[in-house]
C-alpha atoms as a PDB file:
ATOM      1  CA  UNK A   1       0.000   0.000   0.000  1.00  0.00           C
ATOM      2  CA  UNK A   2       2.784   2.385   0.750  1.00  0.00           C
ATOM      3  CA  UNK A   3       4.600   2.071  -2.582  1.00  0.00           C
ATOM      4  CA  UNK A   4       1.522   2.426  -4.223  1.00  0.00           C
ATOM      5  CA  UNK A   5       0.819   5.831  -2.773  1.00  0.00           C
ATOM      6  CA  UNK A   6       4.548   6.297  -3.662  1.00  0.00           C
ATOM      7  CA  UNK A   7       4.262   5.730  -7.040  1.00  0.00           C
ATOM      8  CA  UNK A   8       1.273   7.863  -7.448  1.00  0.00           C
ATOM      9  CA  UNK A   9       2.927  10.658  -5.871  1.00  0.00           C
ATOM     10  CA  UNK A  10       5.918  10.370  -8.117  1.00  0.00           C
ATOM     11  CA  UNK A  11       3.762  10.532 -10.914  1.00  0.00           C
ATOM     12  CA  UNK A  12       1.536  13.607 -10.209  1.00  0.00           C
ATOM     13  CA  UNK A  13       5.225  15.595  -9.359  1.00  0.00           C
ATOM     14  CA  UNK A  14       6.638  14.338 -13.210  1.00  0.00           C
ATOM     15  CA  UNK A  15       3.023  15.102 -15.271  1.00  0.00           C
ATOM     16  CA  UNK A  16       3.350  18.528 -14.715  1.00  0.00           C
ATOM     17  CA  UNK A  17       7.109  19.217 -15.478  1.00  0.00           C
ATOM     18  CA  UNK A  18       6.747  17.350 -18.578  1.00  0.00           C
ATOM     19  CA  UNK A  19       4.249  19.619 -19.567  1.00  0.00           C
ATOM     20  CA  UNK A  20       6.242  22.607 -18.947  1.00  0.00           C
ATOM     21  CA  UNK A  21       9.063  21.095 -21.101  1.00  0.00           C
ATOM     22  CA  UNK A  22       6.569  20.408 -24.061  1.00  0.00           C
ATOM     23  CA  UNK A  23       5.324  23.831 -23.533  1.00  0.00           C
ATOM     24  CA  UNK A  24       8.679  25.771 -23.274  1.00  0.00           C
ATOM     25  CA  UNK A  25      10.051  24.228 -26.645  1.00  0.00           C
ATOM     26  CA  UNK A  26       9.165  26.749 -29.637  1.00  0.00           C
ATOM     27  CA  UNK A  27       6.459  25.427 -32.267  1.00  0.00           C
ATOM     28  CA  UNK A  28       7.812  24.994 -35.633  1.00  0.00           C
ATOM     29  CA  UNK A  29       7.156  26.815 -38.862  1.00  0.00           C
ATOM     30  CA  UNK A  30       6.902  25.371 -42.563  1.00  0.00           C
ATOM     31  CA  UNK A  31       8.060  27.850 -45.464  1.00  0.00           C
ATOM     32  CA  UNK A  32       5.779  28.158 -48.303  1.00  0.00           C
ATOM     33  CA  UNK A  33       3.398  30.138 -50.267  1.00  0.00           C
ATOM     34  CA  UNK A  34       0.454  31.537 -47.481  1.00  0.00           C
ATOM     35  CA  UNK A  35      -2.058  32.824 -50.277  1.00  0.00           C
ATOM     36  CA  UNK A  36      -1.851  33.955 -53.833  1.00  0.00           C
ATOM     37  CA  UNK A  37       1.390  35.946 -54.056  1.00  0.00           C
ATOM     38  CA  UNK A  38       2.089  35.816 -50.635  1.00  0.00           C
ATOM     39  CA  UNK A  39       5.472  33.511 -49.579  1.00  0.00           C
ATOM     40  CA  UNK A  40       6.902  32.980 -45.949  1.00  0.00           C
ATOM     41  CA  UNK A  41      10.510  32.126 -44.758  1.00  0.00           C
ATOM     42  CA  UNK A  42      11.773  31.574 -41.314  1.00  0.00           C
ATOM     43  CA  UNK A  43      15.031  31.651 -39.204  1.00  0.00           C
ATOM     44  CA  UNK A  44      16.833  30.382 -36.730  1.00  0.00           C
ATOM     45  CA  UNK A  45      17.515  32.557 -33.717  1.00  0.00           C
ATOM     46  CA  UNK A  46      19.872  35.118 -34.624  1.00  0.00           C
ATOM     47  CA  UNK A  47      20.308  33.909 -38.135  1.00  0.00           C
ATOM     48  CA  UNK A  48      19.874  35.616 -41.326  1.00  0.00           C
ATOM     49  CA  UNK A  49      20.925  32.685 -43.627  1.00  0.00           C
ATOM     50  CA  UNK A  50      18.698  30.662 -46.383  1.00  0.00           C
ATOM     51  CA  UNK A  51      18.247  26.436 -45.955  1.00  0.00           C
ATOM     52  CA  UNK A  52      17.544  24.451 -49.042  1.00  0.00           C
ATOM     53  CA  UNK A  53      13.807  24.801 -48.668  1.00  0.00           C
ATOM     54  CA  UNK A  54      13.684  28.557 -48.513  1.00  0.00           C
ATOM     55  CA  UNK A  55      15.926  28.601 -51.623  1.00  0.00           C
ATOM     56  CA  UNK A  56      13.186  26.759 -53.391  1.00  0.00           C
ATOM     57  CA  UNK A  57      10.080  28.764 -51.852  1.00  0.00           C
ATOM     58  CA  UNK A  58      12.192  31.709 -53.747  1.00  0.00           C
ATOM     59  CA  UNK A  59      12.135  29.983 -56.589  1.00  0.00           C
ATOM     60  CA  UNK A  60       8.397  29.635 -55.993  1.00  0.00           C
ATOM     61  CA  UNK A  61       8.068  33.840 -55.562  1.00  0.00           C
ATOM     62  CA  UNK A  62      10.768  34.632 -58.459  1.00  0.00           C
ATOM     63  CA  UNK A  63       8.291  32.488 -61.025  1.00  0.00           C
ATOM     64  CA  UNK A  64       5.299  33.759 -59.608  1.00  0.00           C
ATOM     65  CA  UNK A  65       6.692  37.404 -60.719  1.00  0.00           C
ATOM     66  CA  UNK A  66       7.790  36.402 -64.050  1.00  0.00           C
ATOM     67  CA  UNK A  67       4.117  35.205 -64.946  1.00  0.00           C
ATOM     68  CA  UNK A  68       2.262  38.527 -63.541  1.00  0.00           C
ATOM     69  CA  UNK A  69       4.765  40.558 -64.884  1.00  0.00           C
ATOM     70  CA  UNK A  70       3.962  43.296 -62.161  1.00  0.00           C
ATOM     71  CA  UNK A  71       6.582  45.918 -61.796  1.00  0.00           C
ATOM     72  CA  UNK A  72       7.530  45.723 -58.130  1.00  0.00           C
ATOM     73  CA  UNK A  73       8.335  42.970 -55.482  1.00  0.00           C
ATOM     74  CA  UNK A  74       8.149  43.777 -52.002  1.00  0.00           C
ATOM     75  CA  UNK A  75      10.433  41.760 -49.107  1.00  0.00           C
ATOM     76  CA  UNK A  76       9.854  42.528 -45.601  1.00  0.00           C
ATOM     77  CA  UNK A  77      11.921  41.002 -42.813  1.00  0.00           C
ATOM     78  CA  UNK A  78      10.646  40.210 -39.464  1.00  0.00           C
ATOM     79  CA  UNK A  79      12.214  38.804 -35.646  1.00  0.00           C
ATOM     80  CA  UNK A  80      10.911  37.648 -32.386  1.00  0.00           C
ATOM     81  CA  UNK A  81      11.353  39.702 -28.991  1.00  0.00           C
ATOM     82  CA  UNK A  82      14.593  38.166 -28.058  1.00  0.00           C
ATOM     83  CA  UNK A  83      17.111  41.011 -27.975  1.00  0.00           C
ATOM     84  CA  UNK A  84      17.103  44.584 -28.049  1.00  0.00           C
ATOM     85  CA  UNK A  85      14.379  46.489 -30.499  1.00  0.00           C
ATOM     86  CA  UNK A  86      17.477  47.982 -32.495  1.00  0.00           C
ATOM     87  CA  UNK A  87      18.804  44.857 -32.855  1.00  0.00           C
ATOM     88  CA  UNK A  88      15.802  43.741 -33.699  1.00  0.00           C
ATOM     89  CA  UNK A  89      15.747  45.843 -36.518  1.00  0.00           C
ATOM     90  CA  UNK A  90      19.170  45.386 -38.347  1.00  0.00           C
ATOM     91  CA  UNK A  91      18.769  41.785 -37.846  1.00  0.00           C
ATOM     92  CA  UNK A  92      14.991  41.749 -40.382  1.00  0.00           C
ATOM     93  CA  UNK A  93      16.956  43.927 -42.811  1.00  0.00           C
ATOM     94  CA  UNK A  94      19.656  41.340 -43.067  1.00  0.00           C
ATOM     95  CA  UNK A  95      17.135  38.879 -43.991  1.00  0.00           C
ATOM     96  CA  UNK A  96      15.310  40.939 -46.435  1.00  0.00           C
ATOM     97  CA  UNK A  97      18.437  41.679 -47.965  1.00  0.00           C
ATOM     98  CA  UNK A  98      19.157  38.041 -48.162  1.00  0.00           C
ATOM     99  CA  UNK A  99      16.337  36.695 -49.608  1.00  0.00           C
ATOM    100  CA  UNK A 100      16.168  39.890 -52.081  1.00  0.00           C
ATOM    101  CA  UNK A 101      19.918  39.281 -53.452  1.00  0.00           C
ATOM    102  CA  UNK A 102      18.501  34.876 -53.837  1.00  0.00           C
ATOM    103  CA  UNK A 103      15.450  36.743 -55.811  1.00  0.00           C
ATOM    104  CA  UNK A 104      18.110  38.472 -58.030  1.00  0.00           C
ATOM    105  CA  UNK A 105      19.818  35.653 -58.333  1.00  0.00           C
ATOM    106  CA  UNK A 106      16.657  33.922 -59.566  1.00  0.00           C
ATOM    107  CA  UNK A 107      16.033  35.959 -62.575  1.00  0.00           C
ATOM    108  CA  UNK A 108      14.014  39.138 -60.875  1.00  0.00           C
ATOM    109  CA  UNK A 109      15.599  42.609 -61.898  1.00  0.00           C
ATOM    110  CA  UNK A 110      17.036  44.367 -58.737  1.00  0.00           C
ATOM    111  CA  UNK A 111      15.110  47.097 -59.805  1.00  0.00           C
ATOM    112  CA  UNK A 112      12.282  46.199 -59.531  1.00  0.00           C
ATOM    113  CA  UNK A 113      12.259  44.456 -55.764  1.00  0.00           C
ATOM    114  CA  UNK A 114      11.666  46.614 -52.314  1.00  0.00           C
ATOM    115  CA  UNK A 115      13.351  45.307 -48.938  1.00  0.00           C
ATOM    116  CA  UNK A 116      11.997  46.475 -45.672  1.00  0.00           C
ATOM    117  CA  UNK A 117      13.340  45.604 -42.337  1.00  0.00           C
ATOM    118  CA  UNK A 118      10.307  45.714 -39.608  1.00  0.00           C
ATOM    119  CA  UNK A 119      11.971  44.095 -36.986  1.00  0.00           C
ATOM    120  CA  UNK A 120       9.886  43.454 -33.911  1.00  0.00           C
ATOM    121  CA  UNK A 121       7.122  45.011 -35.473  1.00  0.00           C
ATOM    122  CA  UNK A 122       3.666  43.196 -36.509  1.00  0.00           C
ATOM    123  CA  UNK A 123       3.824  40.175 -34.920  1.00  0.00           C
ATOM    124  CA  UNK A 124       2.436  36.974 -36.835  1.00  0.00           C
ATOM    125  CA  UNK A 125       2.298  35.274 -33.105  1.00  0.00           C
ATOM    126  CA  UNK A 126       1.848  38.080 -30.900  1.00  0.00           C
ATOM    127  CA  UNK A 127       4.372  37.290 -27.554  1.00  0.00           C
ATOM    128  CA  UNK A 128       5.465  39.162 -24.581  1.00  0.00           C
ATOM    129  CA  UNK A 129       8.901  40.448 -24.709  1.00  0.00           C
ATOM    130  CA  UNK A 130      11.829  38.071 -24.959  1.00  0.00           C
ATOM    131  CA  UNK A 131       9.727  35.254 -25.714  1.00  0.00           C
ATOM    132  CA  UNK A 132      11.430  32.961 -28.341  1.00  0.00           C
ATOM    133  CA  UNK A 133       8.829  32.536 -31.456  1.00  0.00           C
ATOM    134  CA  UNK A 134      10.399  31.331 -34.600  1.00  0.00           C
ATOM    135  CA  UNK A 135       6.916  31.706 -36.174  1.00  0.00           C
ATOM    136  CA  UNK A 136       7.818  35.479 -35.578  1.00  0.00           C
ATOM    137  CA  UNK A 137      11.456  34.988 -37.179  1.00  0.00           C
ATOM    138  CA  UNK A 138      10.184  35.591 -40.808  1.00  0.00           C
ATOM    139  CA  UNK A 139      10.594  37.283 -44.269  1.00  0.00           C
ATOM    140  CA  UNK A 140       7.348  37.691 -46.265  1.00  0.00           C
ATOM    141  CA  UNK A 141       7.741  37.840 -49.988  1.00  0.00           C
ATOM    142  CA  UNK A 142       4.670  39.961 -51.982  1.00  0.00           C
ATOM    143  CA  UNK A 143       4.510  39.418 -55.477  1.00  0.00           C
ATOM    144  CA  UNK A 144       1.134  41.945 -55.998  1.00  0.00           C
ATOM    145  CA  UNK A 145      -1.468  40.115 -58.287  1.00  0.00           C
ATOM    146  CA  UNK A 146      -2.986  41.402 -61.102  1.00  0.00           C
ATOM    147  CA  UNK A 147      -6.884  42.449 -60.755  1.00  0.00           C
ATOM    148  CA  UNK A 148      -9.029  39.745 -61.988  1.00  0.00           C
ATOM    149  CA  UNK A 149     -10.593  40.673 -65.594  1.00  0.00           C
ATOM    150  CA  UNK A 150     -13.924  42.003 -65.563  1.00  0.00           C
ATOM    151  CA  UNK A 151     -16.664  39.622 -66.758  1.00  0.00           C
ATOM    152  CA  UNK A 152     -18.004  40.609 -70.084  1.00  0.00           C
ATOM    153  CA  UNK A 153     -21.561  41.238 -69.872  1.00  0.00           C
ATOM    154  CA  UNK A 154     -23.493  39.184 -72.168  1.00  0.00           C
ATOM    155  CA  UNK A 155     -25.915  41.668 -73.993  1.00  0.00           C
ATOM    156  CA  UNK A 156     -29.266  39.929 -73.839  1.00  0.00           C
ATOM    157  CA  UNK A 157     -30.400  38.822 -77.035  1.00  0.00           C
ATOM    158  CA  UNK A 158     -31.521  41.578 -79.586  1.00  0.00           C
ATOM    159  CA  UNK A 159     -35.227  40.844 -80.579  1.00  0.00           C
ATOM    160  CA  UNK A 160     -35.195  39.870 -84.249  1.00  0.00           C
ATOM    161  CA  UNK A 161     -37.795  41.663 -85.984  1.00  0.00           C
ATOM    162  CA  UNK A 162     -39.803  39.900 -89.075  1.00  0.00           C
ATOM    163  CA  UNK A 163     -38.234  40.487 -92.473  1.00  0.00           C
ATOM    164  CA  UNK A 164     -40.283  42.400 -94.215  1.00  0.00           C
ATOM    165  CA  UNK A 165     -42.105  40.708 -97.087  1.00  0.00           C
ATOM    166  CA  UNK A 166     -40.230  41.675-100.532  1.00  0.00           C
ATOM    167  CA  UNK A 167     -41.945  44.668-102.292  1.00  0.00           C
ATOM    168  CA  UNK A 168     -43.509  44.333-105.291  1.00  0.00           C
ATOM    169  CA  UNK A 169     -41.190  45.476-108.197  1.00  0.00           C
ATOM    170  CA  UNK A 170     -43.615  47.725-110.900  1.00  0.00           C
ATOM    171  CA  UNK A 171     -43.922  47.492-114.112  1.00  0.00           C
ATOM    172  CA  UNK A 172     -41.599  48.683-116.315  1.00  0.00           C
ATOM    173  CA  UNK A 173     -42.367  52.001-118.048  1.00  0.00           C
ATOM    174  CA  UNK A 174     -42.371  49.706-121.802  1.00  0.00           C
ATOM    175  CA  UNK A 175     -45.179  47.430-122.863  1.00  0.00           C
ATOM    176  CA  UNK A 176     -45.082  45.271-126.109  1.00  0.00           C
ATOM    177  CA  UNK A 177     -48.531  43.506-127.184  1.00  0.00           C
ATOM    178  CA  UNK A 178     -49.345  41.506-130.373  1.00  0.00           C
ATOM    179  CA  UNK A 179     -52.698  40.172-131.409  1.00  0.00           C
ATOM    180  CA  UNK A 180     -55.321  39.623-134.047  1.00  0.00           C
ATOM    181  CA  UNK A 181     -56.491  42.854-135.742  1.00  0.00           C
ATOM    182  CA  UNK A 182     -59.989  42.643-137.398  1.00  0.00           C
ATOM    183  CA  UNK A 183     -61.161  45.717-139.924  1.00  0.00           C
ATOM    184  CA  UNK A 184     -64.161  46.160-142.114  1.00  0.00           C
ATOM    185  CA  UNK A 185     -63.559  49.191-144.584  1.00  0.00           C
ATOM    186  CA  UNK A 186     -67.108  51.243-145.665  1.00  0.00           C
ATOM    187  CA  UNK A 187     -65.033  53.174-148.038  1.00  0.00           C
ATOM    188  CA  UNK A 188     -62.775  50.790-150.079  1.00  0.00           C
ATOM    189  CA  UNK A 189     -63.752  52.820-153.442  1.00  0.00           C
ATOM    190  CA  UNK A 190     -65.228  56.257-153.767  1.00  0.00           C
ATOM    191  CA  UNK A 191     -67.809  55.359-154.911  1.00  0.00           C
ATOM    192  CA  UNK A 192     -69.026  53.209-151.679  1.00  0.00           C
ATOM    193  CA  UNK A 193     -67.116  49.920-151.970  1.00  0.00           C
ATOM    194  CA  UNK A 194     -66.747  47.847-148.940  1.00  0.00           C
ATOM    195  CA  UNK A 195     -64.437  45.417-147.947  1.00  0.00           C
ATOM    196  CA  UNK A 196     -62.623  43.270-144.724  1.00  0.00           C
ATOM    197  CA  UNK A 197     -59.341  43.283-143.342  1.00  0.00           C
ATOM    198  CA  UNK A 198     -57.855  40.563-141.375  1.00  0.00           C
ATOM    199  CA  UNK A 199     -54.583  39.891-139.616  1.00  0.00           C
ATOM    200  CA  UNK A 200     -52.194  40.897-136.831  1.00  0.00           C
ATOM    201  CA  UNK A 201     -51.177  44.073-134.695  1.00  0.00           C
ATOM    202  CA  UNK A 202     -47.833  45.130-133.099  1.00  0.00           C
ATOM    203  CA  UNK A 203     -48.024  47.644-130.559  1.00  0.00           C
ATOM    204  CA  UNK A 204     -45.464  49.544-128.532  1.00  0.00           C
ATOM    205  CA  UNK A 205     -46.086  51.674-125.698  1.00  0.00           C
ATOM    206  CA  UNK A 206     -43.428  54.291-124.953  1.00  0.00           C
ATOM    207  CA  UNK A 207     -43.930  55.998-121.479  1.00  0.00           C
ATOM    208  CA  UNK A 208     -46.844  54.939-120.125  1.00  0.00           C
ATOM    209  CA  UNK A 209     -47.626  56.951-117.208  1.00  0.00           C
ATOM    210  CA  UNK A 210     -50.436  56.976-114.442  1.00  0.00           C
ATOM    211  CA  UNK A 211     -52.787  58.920-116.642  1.00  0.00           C
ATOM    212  CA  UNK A 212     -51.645  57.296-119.830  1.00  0.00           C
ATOM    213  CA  UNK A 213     -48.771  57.326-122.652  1.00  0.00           C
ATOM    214  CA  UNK A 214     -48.048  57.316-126.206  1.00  0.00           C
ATOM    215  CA  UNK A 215     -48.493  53.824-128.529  1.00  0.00           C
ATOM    216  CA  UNK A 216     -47.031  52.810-131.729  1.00  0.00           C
ATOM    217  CA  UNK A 217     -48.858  50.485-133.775  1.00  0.00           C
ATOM    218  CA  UNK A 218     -48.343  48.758-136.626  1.00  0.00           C
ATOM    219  CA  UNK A 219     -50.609  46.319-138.749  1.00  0.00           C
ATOM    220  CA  UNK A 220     -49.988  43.687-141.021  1.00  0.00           C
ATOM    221  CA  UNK A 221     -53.585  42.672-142.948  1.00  0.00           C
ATOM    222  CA  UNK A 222     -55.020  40.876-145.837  1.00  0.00           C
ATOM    223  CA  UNK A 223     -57.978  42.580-147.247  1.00  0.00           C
ATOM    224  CA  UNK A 224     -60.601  40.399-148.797  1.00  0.00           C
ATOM    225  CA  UNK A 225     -64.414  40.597-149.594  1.00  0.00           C
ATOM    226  CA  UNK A 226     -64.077  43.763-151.529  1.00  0.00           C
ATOM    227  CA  UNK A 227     -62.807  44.634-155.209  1.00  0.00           C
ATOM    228  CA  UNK A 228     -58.807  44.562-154.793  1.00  0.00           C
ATOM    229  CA  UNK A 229     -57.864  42.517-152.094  1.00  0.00           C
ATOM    230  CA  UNK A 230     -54.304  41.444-150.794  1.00  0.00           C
ATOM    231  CA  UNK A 231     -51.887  42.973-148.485  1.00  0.00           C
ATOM    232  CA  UNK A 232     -52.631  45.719-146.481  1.00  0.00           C
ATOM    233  CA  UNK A 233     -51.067  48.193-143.799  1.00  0.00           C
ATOM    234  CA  UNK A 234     -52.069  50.053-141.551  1.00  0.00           C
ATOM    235  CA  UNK A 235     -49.572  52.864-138.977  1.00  0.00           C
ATOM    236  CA  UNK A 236     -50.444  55.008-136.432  1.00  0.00           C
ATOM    237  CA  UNK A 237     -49.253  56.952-133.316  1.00  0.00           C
ATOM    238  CA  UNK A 238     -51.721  56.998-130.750  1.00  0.00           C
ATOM    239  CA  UNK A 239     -51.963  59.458-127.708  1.00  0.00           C
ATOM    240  CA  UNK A 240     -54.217  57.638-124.778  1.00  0.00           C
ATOM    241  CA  UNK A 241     -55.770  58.715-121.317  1.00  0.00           C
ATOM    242  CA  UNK A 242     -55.683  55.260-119.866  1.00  0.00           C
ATOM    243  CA  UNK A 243     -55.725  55.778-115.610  1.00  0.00           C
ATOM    244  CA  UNK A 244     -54.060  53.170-113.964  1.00  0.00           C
ATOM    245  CA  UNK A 245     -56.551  51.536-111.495  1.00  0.00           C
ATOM    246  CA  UNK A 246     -54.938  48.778-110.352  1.00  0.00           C
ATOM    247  CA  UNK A 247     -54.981  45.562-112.829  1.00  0.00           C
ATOM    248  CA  UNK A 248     -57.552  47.543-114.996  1.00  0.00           C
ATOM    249  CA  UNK A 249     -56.263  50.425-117.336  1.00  0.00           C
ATOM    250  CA  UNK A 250     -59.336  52.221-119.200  1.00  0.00           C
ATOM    251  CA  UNK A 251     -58.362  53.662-122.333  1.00  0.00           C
ATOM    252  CA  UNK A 252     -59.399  56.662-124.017  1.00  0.00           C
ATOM    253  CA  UNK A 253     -57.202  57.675-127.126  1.00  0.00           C
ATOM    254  CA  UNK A 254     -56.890  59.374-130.166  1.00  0.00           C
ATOM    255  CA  UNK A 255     -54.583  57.781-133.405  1.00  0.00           C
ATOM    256  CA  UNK A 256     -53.100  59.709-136.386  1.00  0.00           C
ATOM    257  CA  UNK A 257     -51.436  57.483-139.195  1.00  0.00           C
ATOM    258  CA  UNK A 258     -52.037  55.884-142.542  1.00  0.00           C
ATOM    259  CA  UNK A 259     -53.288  53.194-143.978  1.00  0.00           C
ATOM    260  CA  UNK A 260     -51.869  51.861-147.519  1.00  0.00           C
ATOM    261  CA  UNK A 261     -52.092  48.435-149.750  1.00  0.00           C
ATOM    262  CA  UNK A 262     -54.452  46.960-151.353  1.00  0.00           C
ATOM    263  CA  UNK A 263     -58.375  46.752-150.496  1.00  0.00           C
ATOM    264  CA  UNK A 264     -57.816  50.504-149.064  1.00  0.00           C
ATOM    265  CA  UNK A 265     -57.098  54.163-150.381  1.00  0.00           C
ATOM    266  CA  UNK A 266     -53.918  54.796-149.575  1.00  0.00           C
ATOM    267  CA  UNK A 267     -53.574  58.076-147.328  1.00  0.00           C
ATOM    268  CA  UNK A 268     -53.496  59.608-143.589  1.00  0.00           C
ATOM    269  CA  UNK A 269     -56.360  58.952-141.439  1.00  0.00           C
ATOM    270  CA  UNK A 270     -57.040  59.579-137.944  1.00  0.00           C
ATOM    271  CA  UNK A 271     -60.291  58.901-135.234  1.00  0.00           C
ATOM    272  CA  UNK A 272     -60.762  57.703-132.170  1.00  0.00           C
ATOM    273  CA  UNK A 273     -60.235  54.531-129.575  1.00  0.00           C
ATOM    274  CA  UNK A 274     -61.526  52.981-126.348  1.00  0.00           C
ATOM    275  CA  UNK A 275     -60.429  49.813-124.697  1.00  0.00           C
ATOM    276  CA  UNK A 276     -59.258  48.332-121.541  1.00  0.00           C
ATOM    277  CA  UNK A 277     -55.937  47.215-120.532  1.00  0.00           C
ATOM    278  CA  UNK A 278     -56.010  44.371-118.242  1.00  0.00           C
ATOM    279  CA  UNK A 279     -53.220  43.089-116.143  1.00  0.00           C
ATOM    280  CA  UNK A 280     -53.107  39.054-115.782  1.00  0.00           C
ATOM    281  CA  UNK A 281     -50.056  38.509-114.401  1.00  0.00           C
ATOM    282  CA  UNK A 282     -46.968  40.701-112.591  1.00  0.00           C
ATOM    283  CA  UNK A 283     -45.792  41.446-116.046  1.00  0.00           C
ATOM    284  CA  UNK A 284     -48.011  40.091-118.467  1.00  0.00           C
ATOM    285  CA  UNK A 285     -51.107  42.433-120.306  1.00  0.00           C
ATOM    286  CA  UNK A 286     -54.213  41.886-121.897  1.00  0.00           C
ATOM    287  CA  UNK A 287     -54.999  44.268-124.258  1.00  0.00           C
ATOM    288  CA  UNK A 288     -58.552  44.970-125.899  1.00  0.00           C
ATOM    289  CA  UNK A 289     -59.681  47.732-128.258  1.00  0.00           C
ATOM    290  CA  UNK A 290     -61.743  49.596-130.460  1.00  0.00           C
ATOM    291  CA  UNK A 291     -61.023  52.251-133.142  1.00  0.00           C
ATOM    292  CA  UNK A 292     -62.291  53.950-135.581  1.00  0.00           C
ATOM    293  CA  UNK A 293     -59.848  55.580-138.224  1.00  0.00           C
ATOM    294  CA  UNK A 294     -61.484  58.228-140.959  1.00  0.00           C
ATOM    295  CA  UNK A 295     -60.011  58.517-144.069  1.00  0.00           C
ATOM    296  CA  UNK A 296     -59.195  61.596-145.306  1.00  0.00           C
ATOM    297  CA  UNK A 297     -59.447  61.266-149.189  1.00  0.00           C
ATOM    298  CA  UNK A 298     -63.541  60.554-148.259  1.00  0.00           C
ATOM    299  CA  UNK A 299     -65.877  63.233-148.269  1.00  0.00           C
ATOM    300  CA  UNK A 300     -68.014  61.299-145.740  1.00  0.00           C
ATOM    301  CA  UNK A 301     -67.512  60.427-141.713  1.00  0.00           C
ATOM    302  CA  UNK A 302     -68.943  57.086-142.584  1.00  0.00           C
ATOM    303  CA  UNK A 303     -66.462  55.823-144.779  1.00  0.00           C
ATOM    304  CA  UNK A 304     -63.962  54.888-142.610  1.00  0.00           C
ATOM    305  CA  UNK A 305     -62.420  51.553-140.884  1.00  0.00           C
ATOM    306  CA  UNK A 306     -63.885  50.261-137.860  1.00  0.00           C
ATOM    307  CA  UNK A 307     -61.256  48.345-135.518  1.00  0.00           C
ATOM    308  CA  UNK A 308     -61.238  45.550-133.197  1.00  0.00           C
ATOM    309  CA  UNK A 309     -58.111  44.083-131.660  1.00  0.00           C
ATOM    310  CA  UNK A 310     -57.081  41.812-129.118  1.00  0.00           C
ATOM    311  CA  UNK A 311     -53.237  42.249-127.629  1.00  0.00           C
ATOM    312  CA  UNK A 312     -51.343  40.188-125.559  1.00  0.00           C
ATOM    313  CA  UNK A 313     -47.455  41.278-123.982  1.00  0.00           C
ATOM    314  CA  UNK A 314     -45.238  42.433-121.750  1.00  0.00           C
ATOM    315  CA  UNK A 315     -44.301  45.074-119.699  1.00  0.00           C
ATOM    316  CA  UNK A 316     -40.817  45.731-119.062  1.00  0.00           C
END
């Protein structure tokens, strides 16, 4: 029973001092990169010299610079609270200085790195004074990083409005018809002769307007039924009032010309003709008329030709 109580005395005087041992040693500290562009080193106590592993967390920093391509490295050296604060001081410029002149040797321009000695300033583990902290032994390495790019805005999608149906091209300001011509003559002879006239009609319409234009027309006939029959002409200008009114065209006109050939007296005549002018397709007319021409080598109104035609064209 006694060296029980013996041994458990023993043991509550040794717990505690081993604790005290544990928690007077110093906790250790890893070099390495902290964040983006942000590197740590630490030192021994009173040391301002580099280890293998800091050389390469350098390394790290100097390639870190050459792929942001900023224009300025800072290095700021750091100590515990062992020593005086002056001391303190020269001692974090030392290691700046050291781990600048590794940076250099690395590749990054002198010119463009900062050193800064802060001594016992800024504390990573804050500590009473003379407390041995190698967490607090340090040189931090900034290697600023460029601003992330702005996100594009996407523009929302622009409404697409119909096409528009294709217009309607007009008609040209041209037309050319052709179609059976049909003619009965009261005045073939002066002395009251009458005869027929059958065959085809070419007309061309030069400018026609709104309100109307101005036709050629030319006929190619055989006369028959009267006393000399055989080839016959017939050319004329006419001058129309012919409104357009959609696919309809009345026409109102007035033709001056001649006729000449057989089965007619040669010489000018001139009268009057109505019709319509129909539209069948975008560019295709219908064309139907009657005229009347009077001949002037007859004395009389009713000796002239009475017309009736039936075109078909184009307007272009």
């Amino acid at each position: 029973m006694n060296r029980l109580l013996a041994a458990l005395l023993l043991s509550a005087l040794l717990v505690p001092a081993a604790y005290a041992q544990q928690a007077s040693q110093p906790m250790t500290a890893t070099p390495g990169q902290t964040e983006p562009g942000t590197f740590l080193l630490f030192f021994d106590t009173n040391r301002a010299t580099l280890n293998p592993e800091d050389v390469r967390v350098v390394a790290e920093a100097a390639e870190a610079y050459r792929q942001t391509g900023v224009a300025r490295v800072v290095v700021t050296g750091y100590t515990d609270t062992v020593g005086s604060a002056a001391y303190n001081l020269e001692l974090s410029e030392r290691r700046a200085e050291m781990v600048a002149n590794e940076l250099i040797s690395q590749g990054v321009p002198a010119t463009d790195i900062t050193t800064v000695g802060r001594g016992e300033e800024d504390l990573l583990v804050p500590t009473a004074d003379g407390v041995d902290e190698p967490r607090n032994r340090r040189v931090e390495i900034v290697v600023p990083q460029p601003p992330p790019a702005p996100v594009a805005e996407v523009p929302p999608p622009a409404e697409v409005e119909p096409a528009a149906p294709p217009e309607e091209e007009e008609p040209g300001p041209f037309a050319f018809t052709v179609g059976p011509l049909y003619g009965h003559n009261f005045g073939e002879t002066d002395d009251g002769g009458e005869n027929d006239l059958v065959g085809a009609q070419f007309v061309f319409s030069v400018l026609p307007g709104f309100l109307g234009g101005v036709s050629l027309k030319q006929g190619v006939l055989w006369s028959f039924n009267g006393e000399d029959d055989g080839l016959t002409g017939r050319s004329v200008a006419g001058l129309e009032f012919a409104p357009d009114l959609g696919i309809v065209r009345p026409i109102l006109g007035a033709n001056f010309g001649g006729v000449y050939g057989k089965g007619v007296q040669d010489g000018l005549v001139a009268g009057p003709e109505i019709g319509l002018d129909i539209t069948l397709l975008e560019n295709v007319a219908m064309r139907a008329s009657v005229a009347y021409d009077y001949q002037f080598r007859n004395s009389g109104w009713d000796e002239g030709i009475l017309w009736g035609g039936l075109n078909f064209g184009v307007r272009f």
